[in-house]
PDB file of N, CA and C in Angstrom:
ATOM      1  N   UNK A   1       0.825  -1.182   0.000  1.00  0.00           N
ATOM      2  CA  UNK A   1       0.000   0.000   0.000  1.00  0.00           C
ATOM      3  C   UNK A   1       0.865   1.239   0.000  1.00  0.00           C
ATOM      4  N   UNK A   2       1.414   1.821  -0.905  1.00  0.00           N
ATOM      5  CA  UNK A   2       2.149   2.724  -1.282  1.00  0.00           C
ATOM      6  C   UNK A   2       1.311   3.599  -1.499  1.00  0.00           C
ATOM      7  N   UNK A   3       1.750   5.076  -1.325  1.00  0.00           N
ATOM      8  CA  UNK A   3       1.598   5.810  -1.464  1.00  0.00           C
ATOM      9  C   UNK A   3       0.353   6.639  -0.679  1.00  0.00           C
ATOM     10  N   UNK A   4       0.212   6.209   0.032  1.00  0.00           N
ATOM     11  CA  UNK A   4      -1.201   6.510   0.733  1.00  0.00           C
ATOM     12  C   UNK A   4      -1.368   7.971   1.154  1.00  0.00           C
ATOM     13  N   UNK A   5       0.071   8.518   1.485  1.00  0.00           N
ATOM     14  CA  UNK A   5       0.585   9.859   1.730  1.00  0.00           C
ATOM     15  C   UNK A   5       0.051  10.887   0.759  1.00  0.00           C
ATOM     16  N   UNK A   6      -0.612  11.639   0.537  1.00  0.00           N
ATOM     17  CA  UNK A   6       0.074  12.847  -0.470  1.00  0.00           C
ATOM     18  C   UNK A   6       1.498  13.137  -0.931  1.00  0.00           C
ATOM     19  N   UNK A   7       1.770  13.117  -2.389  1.00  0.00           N
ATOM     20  CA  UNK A   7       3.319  13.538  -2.746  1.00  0.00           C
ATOM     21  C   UNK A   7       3.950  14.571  -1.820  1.00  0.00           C
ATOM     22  N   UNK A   8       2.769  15.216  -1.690  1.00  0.00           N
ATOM     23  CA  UNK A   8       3.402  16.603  -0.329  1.00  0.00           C
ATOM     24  C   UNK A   8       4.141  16.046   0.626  1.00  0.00           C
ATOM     25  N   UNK A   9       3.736  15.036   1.400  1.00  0.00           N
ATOM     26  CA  UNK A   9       3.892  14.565   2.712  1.00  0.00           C
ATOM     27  C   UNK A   9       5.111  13.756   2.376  1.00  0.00           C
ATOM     28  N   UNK A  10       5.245  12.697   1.513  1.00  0.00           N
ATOM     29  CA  UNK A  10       6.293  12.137   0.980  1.00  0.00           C
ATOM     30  C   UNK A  10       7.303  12.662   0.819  1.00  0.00           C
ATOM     31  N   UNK A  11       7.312  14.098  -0.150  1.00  0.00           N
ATOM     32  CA  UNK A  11       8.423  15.051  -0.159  1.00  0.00           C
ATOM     33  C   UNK A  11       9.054  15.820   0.950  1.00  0.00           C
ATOM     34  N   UNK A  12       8.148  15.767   1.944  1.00  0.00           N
ATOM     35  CA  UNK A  12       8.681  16.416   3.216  1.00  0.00           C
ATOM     36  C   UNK A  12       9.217  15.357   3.790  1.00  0.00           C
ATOM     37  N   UNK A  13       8.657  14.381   4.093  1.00  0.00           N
ATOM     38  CA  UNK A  13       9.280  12.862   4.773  1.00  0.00           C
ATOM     39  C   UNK A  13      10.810  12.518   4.547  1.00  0.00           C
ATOM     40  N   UNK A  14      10.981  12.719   3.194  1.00  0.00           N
ATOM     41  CA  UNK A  14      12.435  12.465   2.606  1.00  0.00           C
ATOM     42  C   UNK A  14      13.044  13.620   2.609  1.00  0.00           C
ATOM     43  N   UNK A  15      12.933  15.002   2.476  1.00  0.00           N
ATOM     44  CA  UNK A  15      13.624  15.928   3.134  1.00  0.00           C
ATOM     45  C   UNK A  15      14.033  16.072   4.543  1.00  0.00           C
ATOM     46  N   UNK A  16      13.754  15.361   5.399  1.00  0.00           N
ATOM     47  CA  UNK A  16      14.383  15.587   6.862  1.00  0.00           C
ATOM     48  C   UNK A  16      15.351  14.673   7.036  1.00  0.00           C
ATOM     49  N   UNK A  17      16.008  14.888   8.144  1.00  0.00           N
ATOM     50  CA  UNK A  17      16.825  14.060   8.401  1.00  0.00           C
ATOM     51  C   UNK A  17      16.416  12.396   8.125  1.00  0.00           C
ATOM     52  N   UNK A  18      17.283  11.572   8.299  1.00  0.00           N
ATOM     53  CA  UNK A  18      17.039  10.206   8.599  1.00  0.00           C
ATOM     54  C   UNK A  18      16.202   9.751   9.603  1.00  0.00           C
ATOM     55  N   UNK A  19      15.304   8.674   9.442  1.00  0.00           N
ATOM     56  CA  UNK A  19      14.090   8.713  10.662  1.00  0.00           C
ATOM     57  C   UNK A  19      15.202   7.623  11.463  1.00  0.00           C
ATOM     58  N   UNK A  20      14.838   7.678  13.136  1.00  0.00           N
ATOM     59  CA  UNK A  20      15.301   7.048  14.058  1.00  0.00           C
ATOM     60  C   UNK A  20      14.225   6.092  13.815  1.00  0.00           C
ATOM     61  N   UNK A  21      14.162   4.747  13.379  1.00  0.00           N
ATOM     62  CA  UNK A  21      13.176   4.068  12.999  1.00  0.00           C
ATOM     63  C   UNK A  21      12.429   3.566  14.163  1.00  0.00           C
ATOM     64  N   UNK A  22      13.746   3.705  15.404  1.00  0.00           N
ATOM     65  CA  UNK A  22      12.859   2.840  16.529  1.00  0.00           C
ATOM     66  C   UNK A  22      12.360   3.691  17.297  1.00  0.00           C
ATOM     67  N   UNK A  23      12.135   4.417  17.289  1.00  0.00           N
ATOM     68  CA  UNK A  23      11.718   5.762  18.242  1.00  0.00           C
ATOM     69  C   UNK A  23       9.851   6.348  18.113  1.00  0.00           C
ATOM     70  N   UNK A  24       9.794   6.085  16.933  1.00  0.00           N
ATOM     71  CA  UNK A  24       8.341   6.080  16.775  1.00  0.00           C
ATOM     72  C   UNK A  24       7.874   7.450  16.561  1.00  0.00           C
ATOM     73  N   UNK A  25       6.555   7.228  17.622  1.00  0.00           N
ATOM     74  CA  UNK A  25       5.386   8.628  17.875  1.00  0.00           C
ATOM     75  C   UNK A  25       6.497   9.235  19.246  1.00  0.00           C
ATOM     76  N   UNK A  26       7.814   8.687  19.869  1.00  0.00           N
ATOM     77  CA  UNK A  26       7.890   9.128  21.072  1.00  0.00           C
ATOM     78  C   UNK A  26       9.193   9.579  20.608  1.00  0.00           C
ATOM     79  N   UNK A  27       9.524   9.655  19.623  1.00  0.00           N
ATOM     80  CA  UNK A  27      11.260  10.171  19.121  1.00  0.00           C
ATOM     81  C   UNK A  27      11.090  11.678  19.338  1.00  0.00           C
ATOM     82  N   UNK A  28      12.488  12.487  19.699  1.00  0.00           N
ATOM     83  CA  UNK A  28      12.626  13.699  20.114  1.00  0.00           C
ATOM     84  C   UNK A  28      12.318  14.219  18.403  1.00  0.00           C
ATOM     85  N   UNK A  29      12.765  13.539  17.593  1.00  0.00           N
ATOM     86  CA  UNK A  29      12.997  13.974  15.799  1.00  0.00           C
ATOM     87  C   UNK A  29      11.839  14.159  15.345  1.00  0.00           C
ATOM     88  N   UNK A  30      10.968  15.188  14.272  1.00  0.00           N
ATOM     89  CA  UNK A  30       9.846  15.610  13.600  1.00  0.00           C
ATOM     90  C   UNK A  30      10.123  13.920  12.453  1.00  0.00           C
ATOM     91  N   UNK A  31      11.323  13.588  12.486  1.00  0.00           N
ATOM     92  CA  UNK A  31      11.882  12.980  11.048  1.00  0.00           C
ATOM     93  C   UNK A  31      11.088  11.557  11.497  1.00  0.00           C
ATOM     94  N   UNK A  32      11.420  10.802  12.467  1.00  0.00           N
ATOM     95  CA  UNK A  32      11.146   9.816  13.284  1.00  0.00           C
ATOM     96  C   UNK A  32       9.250   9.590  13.518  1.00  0.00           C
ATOM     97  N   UNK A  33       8.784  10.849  14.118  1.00  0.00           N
ATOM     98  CA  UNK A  33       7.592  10.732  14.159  1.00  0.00           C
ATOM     99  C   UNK A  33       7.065  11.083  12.780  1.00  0.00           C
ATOM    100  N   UNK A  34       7.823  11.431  11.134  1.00  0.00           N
ATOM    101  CA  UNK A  34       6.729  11.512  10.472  1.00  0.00           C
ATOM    102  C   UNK A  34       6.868   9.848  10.201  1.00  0.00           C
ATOM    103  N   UNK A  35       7.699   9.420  10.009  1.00  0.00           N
ATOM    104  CA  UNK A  35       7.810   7.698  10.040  1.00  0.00           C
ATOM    105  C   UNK A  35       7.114   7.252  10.586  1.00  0.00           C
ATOM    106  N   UNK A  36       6.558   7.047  11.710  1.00  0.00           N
ATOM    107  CA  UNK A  36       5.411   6.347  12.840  1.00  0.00           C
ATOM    108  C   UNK A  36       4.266   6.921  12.016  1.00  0.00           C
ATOM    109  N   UNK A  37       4.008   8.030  11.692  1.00  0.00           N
ATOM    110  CA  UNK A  37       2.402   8.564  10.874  1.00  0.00           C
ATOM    111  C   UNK A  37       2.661   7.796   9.849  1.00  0.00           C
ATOM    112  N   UNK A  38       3.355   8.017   8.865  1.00  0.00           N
ATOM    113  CA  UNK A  38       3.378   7.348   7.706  1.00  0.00           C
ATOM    114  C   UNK A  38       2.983   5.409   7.756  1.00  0.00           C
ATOM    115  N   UNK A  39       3.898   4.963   8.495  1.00  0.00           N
ATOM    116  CA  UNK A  39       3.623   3.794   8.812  1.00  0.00           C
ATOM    117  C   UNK A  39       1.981   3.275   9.502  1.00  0.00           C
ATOM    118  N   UNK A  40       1.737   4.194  10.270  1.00  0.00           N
ATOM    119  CA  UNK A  40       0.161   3.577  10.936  1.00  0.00           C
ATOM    120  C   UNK A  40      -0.878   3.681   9.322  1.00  0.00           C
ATOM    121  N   UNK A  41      -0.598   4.769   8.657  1.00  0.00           N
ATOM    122  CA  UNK A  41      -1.024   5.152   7.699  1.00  0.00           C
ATOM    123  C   UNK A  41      -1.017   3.946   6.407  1.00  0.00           C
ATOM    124  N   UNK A  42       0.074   3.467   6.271  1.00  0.00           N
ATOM    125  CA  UNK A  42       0.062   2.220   5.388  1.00  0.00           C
ATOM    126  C   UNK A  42      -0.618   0.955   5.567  1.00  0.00           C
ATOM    127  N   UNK A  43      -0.245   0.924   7.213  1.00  0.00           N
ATOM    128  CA  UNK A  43      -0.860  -0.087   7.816  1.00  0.00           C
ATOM    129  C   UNK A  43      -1.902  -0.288   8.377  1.00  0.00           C
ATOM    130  N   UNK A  44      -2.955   1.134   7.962  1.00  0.00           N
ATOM    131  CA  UNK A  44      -4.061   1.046   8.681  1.00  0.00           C
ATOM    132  C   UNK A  44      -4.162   0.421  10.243  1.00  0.00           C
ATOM    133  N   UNK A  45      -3.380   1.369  10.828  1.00  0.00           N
ATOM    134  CA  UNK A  45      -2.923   1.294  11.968  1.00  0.00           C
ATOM    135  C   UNK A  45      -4.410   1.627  12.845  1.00  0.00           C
ATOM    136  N   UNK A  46      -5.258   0.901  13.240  1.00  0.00           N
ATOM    137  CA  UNK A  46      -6.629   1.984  14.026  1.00  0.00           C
ATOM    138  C   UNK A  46      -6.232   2.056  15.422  1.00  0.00           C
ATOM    139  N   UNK A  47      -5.380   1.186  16.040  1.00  0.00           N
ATOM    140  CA  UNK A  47      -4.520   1.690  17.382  1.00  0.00           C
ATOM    141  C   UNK A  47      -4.025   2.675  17.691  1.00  0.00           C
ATOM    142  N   UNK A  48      -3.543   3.367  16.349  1.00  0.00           N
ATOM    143  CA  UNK A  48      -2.309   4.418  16.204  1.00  0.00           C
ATOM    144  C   UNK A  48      -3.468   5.583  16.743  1.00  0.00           C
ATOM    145  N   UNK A  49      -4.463   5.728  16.448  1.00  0.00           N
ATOM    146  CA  UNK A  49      -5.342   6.688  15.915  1.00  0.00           C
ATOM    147  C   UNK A  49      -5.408   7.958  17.158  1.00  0.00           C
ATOM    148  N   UNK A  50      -5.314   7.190  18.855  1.00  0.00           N
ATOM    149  CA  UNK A  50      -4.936   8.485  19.644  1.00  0.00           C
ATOM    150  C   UNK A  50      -3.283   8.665  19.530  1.00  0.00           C
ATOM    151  N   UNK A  51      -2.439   8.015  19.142  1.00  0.00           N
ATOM    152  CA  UNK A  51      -0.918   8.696  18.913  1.00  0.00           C
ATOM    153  C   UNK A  51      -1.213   9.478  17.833  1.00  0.00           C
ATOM    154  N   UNK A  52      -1.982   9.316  16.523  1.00  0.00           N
ATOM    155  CA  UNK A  52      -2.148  10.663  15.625  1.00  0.00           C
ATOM    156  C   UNK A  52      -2.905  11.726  16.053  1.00  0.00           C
ATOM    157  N   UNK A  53      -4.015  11.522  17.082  1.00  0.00           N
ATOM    158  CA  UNK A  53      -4.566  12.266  17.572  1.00  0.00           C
ATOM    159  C   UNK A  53      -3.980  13.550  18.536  1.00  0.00           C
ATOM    160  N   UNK A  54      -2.742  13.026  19.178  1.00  0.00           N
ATOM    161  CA  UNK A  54      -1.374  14.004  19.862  1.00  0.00           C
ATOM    162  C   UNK A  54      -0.668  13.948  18.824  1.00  0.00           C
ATOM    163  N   UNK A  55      -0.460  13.883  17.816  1.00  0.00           N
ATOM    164  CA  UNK A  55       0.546  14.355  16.713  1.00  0.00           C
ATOM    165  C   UNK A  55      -0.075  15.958  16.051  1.00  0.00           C
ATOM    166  N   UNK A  56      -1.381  15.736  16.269  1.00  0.00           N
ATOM    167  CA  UNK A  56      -2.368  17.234  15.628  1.00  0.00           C
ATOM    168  C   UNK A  56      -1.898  18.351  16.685  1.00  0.00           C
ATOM    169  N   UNK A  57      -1.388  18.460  17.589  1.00  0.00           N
ATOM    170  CA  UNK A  57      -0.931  19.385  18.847  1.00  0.00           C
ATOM    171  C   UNK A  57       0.824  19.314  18.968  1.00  0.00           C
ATOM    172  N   UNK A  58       1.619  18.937  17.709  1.00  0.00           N
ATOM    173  CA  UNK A  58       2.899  18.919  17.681  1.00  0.00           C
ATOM    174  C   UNK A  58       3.387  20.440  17.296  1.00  0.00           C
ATOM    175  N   UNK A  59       4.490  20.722  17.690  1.00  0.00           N
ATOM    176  CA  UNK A  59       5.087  22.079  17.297  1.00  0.00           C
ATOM    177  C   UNK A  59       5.633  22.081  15.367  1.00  0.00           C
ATOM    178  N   UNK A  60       6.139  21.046  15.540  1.00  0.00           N
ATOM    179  CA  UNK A  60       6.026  21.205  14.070  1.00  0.00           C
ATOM    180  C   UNK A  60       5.091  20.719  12.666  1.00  0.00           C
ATOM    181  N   UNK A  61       4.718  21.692  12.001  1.00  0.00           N
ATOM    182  CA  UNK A  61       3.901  21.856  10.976  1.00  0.00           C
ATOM    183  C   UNK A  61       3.973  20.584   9.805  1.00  0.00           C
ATOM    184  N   UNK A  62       4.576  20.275   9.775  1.00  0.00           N
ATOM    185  CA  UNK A  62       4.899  18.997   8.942  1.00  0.00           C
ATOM    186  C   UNK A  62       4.419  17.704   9.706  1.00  0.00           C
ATOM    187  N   UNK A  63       4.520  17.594  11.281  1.00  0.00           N
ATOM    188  CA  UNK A  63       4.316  16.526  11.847  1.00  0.00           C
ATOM    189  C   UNK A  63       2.938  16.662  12.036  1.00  0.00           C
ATOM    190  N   UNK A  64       2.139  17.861  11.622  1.00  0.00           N
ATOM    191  CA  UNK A  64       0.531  17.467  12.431  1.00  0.00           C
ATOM    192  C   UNK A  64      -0.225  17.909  11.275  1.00  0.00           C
ATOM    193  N   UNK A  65       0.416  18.234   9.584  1.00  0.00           N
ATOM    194  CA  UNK A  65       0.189  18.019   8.111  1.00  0.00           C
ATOM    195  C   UNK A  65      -0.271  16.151   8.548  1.00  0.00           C
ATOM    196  N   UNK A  66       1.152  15.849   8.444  1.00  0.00           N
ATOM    197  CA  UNK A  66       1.104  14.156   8.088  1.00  0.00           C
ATOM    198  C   UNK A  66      -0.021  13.493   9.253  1.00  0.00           C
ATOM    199  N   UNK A  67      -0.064  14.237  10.226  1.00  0.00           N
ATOM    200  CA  UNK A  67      -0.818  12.938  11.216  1.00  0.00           C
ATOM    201  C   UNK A  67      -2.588  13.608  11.099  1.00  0.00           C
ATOM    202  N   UNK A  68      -2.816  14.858   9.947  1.00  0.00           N
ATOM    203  CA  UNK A  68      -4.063  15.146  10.129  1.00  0.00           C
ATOM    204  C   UNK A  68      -4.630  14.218   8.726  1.00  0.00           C
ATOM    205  N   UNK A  69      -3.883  14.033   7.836  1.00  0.00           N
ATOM    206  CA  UNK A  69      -3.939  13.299   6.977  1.00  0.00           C
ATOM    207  C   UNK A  69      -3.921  11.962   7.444  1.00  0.00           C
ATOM    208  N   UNK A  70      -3.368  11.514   7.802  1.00  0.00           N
ATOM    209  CA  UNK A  70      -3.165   9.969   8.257  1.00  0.00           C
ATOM    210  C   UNK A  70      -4.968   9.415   8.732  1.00  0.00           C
ATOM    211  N   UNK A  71      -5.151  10.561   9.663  1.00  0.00           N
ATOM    212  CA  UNK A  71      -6.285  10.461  10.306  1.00  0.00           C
ATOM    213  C   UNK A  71      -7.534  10.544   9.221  1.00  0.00           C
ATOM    214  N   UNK A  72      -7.392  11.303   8.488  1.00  0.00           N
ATOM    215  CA  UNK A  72      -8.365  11.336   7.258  1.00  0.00           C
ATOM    216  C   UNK A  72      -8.610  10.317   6.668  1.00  0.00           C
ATOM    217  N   UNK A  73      -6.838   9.576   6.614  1.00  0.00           N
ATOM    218  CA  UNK A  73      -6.887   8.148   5.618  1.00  0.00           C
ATOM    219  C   UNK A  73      -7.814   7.433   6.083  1.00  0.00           C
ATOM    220  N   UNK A  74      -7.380   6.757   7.463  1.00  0.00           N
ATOM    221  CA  UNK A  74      -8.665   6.104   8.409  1.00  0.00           C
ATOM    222  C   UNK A  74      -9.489   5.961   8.695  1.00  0.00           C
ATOM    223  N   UNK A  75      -9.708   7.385   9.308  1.00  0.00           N
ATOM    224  CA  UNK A  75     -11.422   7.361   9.855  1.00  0.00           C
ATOM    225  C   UNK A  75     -12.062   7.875   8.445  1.00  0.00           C
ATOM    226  N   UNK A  76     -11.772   9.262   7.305  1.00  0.00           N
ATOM    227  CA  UNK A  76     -12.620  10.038   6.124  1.00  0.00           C
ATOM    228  C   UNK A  76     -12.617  10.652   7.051  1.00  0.00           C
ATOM    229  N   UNK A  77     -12.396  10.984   8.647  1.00  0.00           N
ATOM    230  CA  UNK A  77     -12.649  12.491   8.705  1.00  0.00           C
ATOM    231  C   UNK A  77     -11.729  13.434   9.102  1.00  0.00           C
ATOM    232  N   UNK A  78     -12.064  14.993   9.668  1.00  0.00           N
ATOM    233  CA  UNK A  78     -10.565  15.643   9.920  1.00  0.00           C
ATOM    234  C   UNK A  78     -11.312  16.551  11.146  1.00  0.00           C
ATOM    235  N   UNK A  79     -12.869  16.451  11.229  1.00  0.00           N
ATOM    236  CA  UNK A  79     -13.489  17.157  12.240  1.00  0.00           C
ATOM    237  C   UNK A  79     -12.967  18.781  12.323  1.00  0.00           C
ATOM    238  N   UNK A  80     -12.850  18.999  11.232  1.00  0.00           N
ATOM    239  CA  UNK A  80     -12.596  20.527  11.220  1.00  0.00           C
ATOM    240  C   UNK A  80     -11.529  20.853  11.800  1.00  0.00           C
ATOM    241  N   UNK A  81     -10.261  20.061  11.684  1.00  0.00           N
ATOM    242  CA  UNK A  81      -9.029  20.542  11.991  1.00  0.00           C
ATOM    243  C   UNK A  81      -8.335  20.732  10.571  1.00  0.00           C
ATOM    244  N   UNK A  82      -7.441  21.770  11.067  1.00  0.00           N
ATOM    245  CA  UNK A  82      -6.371  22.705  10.058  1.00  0.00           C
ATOM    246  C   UNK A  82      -5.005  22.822  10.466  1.00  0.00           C
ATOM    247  N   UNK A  83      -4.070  21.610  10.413  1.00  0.00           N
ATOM    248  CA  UNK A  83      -3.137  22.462  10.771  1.00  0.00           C
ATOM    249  C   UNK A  83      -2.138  23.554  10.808  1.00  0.00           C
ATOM    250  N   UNK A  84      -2.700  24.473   9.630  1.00  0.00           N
ATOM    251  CA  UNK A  84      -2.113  25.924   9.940  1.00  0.00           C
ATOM    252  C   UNK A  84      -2.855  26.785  10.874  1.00  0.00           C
ATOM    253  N   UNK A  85      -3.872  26.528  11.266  1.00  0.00           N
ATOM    254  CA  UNK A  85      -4.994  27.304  12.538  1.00  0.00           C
ATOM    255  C   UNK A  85      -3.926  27.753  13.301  1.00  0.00           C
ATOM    256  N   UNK A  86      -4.401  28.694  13.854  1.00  0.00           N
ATOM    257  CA  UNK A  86      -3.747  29.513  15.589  1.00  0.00           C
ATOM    258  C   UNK A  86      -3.839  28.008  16.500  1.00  0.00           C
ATOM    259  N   UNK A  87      -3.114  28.206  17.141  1.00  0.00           N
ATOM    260  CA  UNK A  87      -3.145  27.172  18.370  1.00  0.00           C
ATOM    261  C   UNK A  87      -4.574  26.888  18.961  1.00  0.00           C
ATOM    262  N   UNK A  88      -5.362  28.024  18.801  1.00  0.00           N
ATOM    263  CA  UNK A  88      -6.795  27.810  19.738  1.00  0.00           C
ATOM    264  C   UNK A  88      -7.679  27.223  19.108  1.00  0.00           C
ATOM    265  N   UNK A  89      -7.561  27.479  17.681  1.00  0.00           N
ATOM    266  CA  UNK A  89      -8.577  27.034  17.289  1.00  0.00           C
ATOM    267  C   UNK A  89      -8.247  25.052  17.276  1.00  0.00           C
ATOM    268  N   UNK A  90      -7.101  24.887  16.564  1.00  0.00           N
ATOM    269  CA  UNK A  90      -6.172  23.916  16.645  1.00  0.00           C
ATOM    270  C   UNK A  90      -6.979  23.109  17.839  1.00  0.00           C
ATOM    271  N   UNK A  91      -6.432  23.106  18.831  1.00  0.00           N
ATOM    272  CA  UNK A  91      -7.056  22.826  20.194  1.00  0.00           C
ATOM    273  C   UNK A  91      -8.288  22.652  20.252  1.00  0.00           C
ATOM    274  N   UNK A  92      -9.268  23.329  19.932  1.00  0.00           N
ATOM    275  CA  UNK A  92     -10.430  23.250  19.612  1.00  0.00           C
ATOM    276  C   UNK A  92     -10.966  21.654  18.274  1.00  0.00           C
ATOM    277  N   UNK A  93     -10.032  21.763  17.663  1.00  0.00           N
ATOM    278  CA  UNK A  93     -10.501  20.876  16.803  1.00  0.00           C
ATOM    279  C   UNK A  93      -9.715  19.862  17.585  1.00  0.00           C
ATOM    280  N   UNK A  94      -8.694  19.564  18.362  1.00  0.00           N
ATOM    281  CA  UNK A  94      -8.167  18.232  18.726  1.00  0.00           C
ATOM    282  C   UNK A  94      -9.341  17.796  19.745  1.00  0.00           C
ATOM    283  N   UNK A  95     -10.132  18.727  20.824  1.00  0.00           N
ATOM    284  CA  UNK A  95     -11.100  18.041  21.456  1.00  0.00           C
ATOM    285  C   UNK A  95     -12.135  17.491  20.766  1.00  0.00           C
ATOM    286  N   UNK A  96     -12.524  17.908  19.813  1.00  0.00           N
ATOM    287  CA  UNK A  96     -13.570  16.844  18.734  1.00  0.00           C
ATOM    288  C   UNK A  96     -13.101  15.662  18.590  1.00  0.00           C
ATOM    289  N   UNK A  97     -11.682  15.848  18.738  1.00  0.00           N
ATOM    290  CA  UNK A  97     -11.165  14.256  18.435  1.00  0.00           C
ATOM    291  C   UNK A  97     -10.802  13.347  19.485  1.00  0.00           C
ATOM    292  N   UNK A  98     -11.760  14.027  20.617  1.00  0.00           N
ATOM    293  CA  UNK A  98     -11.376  13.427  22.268  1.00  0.00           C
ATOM    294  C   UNK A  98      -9.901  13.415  22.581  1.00  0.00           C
ATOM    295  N   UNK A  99      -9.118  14.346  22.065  1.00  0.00           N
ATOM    296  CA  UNK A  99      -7.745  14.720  22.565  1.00  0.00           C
ATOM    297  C   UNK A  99      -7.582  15.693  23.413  1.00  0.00           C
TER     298      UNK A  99
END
């Protein structure tokens, strides 16, 4: 199941550093956790779904791109989250997602 990503997300994935493969959703690296999204994402991970759910409240913009997508892949929905929003609203949409 390739490609499940957007080319967007892909192209950012391979622009970062090397992912710490074993580190997951809990690696200090944006590079590492887009690896863990990507992966639940292939694998139709539905466990993963509250670790993507704290990936939507990450500091970096690339990591809560890939895990709002991921979540889309899964469930079809995104409950009105954006991750370019202000933090509040942001927040606002992660409690829809019982986060």
């Amino acid at each position: 199941m390739r490609g499940l990503l957007p080319p967007l997300l892909a192209l950012c994935a391979s622009a970062c550093a090397p992912p710490v493969r074993t580190g997951g959703f809990d690696a200090p690296d944006p590079a590492s956790r887009l690896y863990a999204i990507e992966r639940a994402a292939r694998e139709r991970d539905m466990d993963a779904i509250p670790r993507l759910v704290e990936s939507l409240d990450h500091d970096d913009p690339a990591v809560r791109l890939a895990a709002i997508e991921a979540l889309r892949l899964l469930t079809g929905e995104t409950r009105g989250y954006d991750c370019s929003a202000d933090p509040m609203e942001r927040r606002a949409a992660i409690a829809r997602w019982g986060g």
